[in-house]
PDB file of N, CA and C in Angstrom:
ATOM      1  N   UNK A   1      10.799  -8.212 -17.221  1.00  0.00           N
ATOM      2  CA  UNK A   1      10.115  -8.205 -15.941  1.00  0.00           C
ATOM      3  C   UNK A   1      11.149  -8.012 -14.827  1.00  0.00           C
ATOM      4  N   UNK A   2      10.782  -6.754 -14.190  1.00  0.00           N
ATOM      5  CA  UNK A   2      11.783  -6.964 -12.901  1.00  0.00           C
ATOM      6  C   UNK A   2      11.832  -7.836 -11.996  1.00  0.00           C
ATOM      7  N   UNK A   3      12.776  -7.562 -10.766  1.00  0.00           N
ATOM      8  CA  UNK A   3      12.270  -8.637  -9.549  1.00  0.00           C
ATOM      9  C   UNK A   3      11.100  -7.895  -8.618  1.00  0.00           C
ATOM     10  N   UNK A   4      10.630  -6.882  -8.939  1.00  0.00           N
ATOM     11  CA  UNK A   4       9.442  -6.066  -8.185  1.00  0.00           C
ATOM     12  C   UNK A   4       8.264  -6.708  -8.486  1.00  0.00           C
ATOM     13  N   UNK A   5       7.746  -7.057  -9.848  1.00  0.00           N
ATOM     14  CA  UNK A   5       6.562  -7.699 -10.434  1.00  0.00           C
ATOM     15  C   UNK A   5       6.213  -8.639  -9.863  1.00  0.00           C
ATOM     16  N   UNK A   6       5.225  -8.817  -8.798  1.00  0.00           N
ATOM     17  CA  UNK A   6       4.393  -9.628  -8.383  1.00  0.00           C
ATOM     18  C   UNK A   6       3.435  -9.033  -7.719  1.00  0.00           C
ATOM     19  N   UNK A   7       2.152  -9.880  -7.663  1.00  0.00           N
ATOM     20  CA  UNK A   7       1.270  -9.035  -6.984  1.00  0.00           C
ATOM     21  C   UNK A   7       1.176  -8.551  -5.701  1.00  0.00           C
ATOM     22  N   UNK A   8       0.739  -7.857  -5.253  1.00  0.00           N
ATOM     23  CA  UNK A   8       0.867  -7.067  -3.795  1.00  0.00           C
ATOM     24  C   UNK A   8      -0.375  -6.191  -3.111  1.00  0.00           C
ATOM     25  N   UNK A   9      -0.560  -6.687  -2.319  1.00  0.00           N
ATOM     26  CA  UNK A   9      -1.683  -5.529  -1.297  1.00  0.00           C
ATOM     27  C   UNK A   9      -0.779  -4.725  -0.479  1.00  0.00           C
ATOM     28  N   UNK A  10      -1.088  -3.486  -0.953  1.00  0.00           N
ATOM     29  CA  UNK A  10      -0.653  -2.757  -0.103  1.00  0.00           C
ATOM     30  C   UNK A  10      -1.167  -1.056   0.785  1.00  0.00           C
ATOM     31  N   UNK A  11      -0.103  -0.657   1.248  1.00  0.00           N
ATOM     32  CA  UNK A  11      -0.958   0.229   2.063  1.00  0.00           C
ATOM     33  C   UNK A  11      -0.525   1.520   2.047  1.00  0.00           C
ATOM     34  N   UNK A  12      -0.898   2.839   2.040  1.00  0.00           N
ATOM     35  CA  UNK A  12      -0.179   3.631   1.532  1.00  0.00           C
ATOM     36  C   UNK A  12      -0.777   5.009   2.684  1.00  0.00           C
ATOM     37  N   UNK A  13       0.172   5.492   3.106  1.00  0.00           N
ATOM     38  CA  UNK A  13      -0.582   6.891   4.338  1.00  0.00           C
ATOM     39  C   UNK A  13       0.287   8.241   3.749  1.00  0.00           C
ATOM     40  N   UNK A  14      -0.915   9.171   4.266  1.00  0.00           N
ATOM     41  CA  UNK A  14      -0.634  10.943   4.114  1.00  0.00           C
ATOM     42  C   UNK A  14       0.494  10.919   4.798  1.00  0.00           C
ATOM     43  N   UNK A  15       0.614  10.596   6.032  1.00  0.00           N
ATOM     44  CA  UNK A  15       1.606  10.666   7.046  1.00  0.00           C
ATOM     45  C   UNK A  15       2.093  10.036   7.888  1.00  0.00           C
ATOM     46  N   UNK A  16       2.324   9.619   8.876  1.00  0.00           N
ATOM     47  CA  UNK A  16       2.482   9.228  10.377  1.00  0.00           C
ATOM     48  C   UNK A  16       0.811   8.859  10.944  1.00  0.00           C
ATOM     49  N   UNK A  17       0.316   8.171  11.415  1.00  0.00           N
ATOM     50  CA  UNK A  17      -1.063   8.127  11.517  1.00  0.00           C
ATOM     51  C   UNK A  17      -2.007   9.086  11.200  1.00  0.00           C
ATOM     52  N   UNK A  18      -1.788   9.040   9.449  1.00  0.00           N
ATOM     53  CA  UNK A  18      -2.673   9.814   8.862  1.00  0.00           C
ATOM     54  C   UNK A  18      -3.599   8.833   8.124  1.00  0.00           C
ATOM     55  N   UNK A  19      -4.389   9.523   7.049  1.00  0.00           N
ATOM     56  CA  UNK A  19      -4.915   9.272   6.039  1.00  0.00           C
ATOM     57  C   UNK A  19      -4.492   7.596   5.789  1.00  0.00           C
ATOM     58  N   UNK A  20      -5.161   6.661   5.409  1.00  0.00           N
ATOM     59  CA  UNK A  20      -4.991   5.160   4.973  1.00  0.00           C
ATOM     60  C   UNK A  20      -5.317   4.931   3.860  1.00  0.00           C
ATOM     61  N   UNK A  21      -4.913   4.280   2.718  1.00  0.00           N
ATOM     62  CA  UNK A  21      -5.393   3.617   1.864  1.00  0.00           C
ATOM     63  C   UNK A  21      -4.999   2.572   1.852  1.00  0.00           C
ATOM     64  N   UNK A  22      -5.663   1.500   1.381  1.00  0.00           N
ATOM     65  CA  UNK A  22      -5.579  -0.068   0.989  1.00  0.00           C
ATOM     66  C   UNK A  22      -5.843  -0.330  -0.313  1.00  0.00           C
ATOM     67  N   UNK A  23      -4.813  -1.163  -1.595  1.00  0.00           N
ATOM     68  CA  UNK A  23      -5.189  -1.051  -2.827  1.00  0.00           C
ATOM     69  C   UNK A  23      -4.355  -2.667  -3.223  1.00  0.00           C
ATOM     70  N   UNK A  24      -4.223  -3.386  -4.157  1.00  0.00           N
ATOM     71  CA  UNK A  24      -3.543  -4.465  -4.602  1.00  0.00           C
ATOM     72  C   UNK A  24      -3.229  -4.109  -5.935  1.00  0.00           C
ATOM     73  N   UNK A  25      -2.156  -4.585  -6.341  1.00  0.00           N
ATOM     74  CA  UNK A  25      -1.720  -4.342  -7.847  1.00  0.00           C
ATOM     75  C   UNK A  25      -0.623  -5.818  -8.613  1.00  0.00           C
ATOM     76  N   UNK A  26      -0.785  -5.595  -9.850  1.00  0.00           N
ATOM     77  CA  UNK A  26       0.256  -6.737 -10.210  1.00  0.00           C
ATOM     78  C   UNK A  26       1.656  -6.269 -10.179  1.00  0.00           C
ATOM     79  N   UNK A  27       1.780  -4.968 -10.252  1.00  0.00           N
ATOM     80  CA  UNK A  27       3.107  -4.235 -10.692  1.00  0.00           C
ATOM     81  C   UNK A  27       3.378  -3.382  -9.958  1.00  0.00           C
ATOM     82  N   UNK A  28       3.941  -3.481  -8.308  1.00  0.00           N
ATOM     83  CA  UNK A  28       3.808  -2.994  -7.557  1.00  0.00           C
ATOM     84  C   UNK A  28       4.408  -1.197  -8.054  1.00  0.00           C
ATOM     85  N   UNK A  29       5.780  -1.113  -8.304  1.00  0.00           N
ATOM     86  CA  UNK A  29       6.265  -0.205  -8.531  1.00  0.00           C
ATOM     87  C   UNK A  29       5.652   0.815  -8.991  1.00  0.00           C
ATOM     88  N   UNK A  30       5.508   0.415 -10.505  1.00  0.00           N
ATOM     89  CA  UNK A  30       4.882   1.780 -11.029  1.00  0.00           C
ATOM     90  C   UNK A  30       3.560   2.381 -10.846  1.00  0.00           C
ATOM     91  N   UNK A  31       2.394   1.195 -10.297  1.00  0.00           N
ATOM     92  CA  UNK A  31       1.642   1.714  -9.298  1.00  0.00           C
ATOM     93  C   UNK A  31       1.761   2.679  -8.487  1.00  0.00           C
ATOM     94  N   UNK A  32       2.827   2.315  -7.490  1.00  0.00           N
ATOM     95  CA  UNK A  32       2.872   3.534  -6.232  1.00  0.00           C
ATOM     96  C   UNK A  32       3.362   4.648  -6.812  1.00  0.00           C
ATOM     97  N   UNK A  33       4.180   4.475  -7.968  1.00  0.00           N
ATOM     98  CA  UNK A  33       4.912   5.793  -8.630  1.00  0.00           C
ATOM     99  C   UNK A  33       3.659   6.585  -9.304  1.00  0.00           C
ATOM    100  N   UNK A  34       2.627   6.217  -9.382  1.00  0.00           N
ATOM    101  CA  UNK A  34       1.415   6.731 -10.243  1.00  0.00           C
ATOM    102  C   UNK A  34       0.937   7.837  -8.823  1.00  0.00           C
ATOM    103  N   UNK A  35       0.558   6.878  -7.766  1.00  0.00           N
ATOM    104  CA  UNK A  35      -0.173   7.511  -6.713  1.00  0.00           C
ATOM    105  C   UNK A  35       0.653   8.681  -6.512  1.00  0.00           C
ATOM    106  N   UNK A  36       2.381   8.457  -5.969  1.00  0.00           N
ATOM    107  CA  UNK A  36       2.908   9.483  -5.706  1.00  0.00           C
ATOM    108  C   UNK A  36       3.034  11.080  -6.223  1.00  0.00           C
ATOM    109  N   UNK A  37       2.835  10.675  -7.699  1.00  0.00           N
ATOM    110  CA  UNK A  37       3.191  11.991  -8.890  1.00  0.00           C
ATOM    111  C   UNK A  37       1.198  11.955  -8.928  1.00  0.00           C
ATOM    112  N   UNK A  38       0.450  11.927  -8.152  1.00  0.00           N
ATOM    113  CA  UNK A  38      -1.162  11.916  -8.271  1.00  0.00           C
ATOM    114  C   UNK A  38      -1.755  12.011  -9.998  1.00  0.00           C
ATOM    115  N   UNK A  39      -0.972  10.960 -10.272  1.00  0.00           N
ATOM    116  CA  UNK A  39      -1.600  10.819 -11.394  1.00  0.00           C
ATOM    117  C   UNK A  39      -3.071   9.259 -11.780  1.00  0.00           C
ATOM    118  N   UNK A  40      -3.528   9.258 -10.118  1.00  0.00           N
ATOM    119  CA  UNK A  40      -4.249   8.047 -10.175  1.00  0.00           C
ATOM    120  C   UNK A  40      -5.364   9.209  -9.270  1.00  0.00           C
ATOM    121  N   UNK A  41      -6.122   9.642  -9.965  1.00  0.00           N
ATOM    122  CA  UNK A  41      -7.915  10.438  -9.631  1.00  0.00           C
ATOM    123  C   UNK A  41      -8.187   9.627  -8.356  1.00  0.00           C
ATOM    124  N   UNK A  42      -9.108  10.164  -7.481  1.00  0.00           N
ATOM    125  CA  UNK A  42     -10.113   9.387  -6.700  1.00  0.00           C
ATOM    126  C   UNK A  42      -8.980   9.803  -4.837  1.00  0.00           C
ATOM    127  N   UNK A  43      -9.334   8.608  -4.076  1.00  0.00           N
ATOM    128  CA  UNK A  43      -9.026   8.665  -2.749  1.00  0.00           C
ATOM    129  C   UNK A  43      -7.840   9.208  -2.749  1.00  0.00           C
ATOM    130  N   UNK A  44      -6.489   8.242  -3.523  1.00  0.00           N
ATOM    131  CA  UNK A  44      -5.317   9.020  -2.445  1.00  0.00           C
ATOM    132  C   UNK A  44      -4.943  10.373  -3.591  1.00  0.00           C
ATOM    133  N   UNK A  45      -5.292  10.473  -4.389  1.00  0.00           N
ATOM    134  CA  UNK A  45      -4.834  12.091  -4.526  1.00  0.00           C
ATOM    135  C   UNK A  45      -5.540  12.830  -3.459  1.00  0.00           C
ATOM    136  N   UNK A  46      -6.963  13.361  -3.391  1.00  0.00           N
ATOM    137  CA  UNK A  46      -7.456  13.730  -2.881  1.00  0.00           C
ATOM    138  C   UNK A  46      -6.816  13.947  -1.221  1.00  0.00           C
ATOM    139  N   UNK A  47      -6.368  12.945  -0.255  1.00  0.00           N
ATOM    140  CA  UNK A  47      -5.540  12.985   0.425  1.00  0.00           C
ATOM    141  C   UNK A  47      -4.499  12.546   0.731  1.00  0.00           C
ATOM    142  N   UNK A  48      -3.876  13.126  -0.250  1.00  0.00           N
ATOM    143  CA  UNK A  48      -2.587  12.661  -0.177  1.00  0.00           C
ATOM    144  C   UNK A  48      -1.662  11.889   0.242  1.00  0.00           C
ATOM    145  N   UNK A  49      -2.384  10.301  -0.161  1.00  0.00           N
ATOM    146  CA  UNK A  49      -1.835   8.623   0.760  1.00  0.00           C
ATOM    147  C   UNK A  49      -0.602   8.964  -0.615  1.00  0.00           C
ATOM    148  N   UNK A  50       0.483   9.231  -0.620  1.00  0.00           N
ATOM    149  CA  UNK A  50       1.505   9.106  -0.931  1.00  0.00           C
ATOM    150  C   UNK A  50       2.989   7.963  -0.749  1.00  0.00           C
ATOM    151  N   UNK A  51       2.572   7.698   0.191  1.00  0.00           N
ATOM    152  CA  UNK A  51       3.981   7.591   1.403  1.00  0.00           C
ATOM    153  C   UNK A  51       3.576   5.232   1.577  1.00  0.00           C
ATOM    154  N   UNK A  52       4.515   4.611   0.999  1.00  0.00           N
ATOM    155  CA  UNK A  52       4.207   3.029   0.966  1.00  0.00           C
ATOM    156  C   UNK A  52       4.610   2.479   2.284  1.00  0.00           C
ATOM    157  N   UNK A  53       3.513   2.136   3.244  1.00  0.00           N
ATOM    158  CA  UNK A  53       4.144   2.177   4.410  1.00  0.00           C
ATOM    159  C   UNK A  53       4.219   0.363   4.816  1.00  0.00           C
ATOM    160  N   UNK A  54       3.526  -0.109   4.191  1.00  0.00           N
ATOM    161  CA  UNK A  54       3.222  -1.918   4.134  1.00  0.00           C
ATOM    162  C   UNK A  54       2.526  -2.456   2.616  1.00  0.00           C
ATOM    163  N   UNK A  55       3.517  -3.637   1.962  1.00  0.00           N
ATOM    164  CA  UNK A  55       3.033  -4.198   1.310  1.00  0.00           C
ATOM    165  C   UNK A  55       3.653  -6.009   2.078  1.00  0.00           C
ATOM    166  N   UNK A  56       2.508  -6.249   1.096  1.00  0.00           N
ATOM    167  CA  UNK A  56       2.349  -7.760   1.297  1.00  0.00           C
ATOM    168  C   UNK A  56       2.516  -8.616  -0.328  1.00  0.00           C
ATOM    169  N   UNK A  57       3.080  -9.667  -0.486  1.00  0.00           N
ATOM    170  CA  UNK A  57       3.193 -10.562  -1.321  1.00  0.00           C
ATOM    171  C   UNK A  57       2.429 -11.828  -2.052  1.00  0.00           C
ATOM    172  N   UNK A  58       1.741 -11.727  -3.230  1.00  0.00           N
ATOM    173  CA  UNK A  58       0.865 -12.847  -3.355  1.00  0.00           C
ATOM    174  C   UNK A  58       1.316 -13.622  -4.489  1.00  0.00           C
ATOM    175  N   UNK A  59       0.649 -14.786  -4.492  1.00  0.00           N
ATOM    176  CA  UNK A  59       0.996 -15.661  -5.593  1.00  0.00           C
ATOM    177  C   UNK A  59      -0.091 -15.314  -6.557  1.00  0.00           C
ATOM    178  N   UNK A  60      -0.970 -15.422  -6.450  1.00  0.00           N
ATOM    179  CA  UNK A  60      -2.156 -15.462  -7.188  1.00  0.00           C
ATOM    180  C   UNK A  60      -3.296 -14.032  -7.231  1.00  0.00           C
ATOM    181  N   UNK A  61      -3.751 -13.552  -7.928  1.00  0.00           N
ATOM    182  CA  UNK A  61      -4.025 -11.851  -7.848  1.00  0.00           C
ATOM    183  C   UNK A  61      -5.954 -12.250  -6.964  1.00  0.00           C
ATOM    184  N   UNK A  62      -6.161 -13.523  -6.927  1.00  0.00           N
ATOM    185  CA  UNK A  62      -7.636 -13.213  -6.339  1.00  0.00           C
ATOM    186  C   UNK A  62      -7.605 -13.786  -4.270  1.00  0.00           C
ATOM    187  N   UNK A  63      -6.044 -14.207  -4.195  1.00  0.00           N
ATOM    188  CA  UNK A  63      -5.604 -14.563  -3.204  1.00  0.00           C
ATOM    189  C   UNK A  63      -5.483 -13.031  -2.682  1.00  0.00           C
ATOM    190  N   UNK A  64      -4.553 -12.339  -3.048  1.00  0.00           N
ATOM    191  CA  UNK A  64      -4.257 -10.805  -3.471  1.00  0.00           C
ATOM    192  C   UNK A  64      -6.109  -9.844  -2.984  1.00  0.00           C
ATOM    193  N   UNK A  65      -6.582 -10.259  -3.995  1.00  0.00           N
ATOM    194  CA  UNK A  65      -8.227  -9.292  -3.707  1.00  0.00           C
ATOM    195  C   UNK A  65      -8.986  -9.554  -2.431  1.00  0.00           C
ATOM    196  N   UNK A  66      -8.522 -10.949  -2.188  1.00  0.00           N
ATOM    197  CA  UNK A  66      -9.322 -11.143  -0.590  1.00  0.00           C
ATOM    198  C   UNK A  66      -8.716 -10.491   0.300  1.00  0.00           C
ATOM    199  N   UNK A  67      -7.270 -10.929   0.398  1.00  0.00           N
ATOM    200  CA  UNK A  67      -6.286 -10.010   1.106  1.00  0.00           C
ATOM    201  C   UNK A  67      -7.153  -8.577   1.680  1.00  0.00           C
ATOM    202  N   UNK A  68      -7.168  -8.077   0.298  1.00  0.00           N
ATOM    203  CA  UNK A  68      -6.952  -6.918   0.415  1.00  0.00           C
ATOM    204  C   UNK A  68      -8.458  -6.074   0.836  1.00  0.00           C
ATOM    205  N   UNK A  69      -9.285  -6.914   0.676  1.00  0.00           N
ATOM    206  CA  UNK A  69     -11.038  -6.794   1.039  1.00  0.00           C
ATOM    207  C   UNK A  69     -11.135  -6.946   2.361  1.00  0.00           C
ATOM    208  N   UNK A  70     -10.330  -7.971   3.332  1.00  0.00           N
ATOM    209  CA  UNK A  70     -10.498  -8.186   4.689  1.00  0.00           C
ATOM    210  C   UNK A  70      -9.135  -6.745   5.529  1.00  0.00           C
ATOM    211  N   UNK A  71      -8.857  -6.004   4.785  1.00  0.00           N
ATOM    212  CA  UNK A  71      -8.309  -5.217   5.547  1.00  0.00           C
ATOM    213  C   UNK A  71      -8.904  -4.329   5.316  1.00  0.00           C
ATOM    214  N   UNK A  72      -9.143  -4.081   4.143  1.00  0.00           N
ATOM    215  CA  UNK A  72      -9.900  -2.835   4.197  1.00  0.00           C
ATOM    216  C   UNK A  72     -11.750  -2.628   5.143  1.00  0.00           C
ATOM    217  N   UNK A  73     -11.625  -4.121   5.531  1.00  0.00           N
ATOM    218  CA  UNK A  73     -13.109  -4.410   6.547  1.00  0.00           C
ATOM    219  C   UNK A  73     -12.552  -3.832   7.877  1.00  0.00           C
ATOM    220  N   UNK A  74     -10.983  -4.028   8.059  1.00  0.00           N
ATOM    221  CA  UNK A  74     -10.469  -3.952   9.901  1.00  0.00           C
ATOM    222  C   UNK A  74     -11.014  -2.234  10.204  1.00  0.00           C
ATOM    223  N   UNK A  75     -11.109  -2.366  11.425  1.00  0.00           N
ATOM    224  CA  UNK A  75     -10.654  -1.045  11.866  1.00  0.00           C
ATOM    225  C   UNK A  75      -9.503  -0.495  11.992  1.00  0.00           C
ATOM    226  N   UNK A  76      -9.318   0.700  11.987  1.00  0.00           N
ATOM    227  CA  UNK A  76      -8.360   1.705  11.734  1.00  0.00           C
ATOM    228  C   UNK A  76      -7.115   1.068  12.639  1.00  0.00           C
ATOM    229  N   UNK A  77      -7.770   0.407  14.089  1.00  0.00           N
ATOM    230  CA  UNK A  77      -6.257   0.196  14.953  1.00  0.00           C
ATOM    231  C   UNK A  77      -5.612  -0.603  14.321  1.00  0.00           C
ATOM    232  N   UNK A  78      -6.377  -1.660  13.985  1.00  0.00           N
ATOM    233  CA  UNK A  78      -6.134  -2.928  13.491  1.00  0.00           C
ATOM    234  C   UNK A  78      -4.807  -2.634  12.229  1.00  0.00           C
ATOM    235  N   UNK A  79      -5.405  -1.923  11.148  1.00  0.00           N
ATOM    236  CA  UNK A  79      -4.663  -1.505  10.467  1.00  0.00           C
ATOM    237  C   UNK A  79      -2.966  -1.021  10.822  1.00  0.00           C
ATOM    238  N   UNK A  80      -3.177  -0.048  11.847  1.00  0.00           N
ATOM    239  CA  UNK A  80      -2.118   0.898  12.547  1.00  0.00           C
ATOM    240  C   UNK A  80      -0.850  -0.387  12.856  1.00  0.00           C
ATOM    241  N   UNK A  81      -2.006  -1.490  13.938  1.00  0.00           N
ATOM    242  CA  UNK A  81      -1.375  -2.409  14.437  1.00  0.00           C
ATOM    243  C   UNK A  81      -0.309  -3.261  13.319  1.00  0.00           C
ATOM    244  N   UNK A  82      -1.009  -3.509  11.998  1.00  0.00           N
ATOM    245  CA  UNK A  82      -0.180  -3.935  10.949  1.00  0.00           C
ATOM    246  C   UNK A  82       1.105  -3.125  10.745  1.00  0.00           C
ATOM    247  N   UNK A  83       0.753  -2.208  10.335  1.00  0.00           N
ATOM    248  CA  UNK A  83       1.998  -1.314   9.930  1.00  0.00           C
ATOM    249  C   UNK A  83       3.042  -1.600  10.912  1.00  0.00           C
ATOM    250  N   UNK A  84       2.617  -0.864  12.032  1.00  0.00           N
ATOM    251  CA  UNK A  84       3.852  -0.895  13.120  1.00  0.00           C
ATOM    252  C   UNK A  84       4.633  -2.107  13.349  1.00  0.00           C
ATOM    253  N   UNK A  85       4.108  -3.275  13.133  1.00  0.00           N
ATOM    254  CA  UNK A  85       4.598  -4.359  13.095  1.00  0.00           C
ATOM    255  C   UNK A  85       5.621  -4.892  12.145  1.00  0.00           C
ATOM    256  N   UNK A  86       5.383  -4.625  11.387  1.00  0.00           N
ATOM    257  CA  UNK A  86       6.542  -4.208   9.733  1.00  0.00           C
ATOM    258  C   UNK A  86       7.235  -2.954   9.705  1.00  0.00           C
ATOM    259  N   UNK A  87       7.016  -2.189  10.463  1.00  0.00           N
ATOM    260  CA  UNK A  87       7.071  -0.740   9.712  1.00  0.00           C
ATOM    261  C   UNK A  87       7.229   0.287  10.914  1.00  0.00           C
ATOM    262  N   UNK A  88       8.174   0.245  11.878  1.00  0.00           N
ATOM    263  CA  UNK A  88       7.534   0.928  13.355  1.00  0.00           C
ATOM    264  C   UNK A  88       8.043   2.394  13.162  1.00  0.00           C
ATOM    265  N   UNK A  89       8.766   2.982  12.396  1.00  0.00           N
ATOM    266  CA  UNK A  89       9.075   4.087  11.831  1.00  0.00           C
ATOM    267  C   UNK A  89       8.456   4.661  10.852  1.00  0.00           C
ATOM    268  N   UNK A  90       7.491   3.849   9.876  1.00  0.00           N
ATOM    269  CA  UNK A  90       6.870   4.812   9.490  1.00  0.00           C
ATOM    270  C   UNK A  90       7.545   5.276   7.731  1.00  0.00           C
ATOM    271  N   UNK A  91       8.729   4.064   7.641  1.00  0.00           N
ATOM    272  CA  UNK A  91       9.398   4.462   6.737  1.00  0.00           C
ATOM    273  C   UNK A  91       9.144   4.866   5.001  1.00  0.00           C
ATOM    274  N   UNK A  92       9.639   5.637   3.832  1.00  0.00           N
ATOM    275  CA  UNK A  92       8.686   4.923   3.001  1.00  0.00           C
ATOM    276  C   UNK A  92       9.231   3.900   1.581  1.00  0.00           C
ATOM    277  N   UNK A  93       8.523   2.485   2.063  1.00  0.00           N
ATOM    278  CA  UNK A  93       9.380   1.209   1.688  1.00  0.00           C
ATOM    279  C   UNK A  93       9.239   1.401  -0.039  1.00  0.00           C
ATOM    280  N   UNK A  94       8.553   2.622  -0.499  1.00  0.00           N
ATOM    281  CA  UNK A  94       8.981   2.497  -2.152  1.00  0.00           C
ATOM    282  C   UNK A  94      10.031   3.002  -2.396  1.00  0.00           C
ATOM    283  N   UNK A  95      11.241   3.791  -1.302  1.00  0.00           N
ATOM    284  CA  UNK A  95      12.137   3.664  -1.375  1.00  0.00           C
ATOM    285  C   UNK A  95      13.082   2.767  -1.570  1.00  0.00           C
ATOM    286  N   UNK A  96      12.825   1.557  -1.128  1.00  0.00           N
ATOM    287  CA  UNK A  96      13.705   0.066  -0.927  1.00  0.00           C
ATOM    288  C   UNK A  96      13.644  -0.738  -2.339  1.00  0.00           C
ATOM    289  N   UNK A  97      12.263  -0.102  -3.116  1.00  0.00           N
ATOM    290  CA  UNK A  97      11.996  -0.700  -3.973  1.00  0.00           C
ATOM    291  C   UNK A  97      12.687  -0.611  -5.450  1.00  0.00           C
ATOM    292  N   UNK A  98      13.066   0.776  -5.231  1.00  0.00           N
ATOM    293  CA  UNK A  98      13.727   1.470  -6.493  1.00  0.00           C
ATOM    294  C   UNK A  98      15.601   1.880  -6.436  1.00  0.00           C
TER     295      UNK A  98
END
């Protein structure tokens, strides 16, 4: 088990205030490595949420699902507002990860 393995909500954009997705996983890494190489069907292939722009840390994976249910309720600023707050560049943090 690496030190990456824990669960995580996270958030993933086409671009610069593009495209959003919101998803949680136990294994953060190879998750996002799935989305990136679009080998995960459905929303972010389709538009291309590639790019890990905010994750978050959980202990418990249904702590994790609420998480991740009340953001995906916010509106779009709301969202934006997250990122930038962690993230004001836009960077992409599955870089940091690997």
């Amino acid at each position: 088990m690496s030190r990456y393995d824990f669960i995580a909500v996270y958030i993933l954009a086409s671009r610069r205030n593009g495209t959003l997705y919101t998803g949680v996983t136990s294994d953060l890494v190879p998750r996002i490595q799935l989305h990136r190489e679009g080998q995960i069907e459905g929303f972010t292939q389709k538009y291309g949420c590639k790019t890990l722009v905010w994750y978050e840390q959980h202990g418990l994976m249904h702590e994790a699902i609420k998480r991740e249910k009340q953001i995906k309720r916010w509106r779009r600023a709301w969202k934006l507002e997250l990122i930038e707050r962690d993230n004001p560049n836009w960077r992409d943090l599955f870089l940091d990860l690997v």
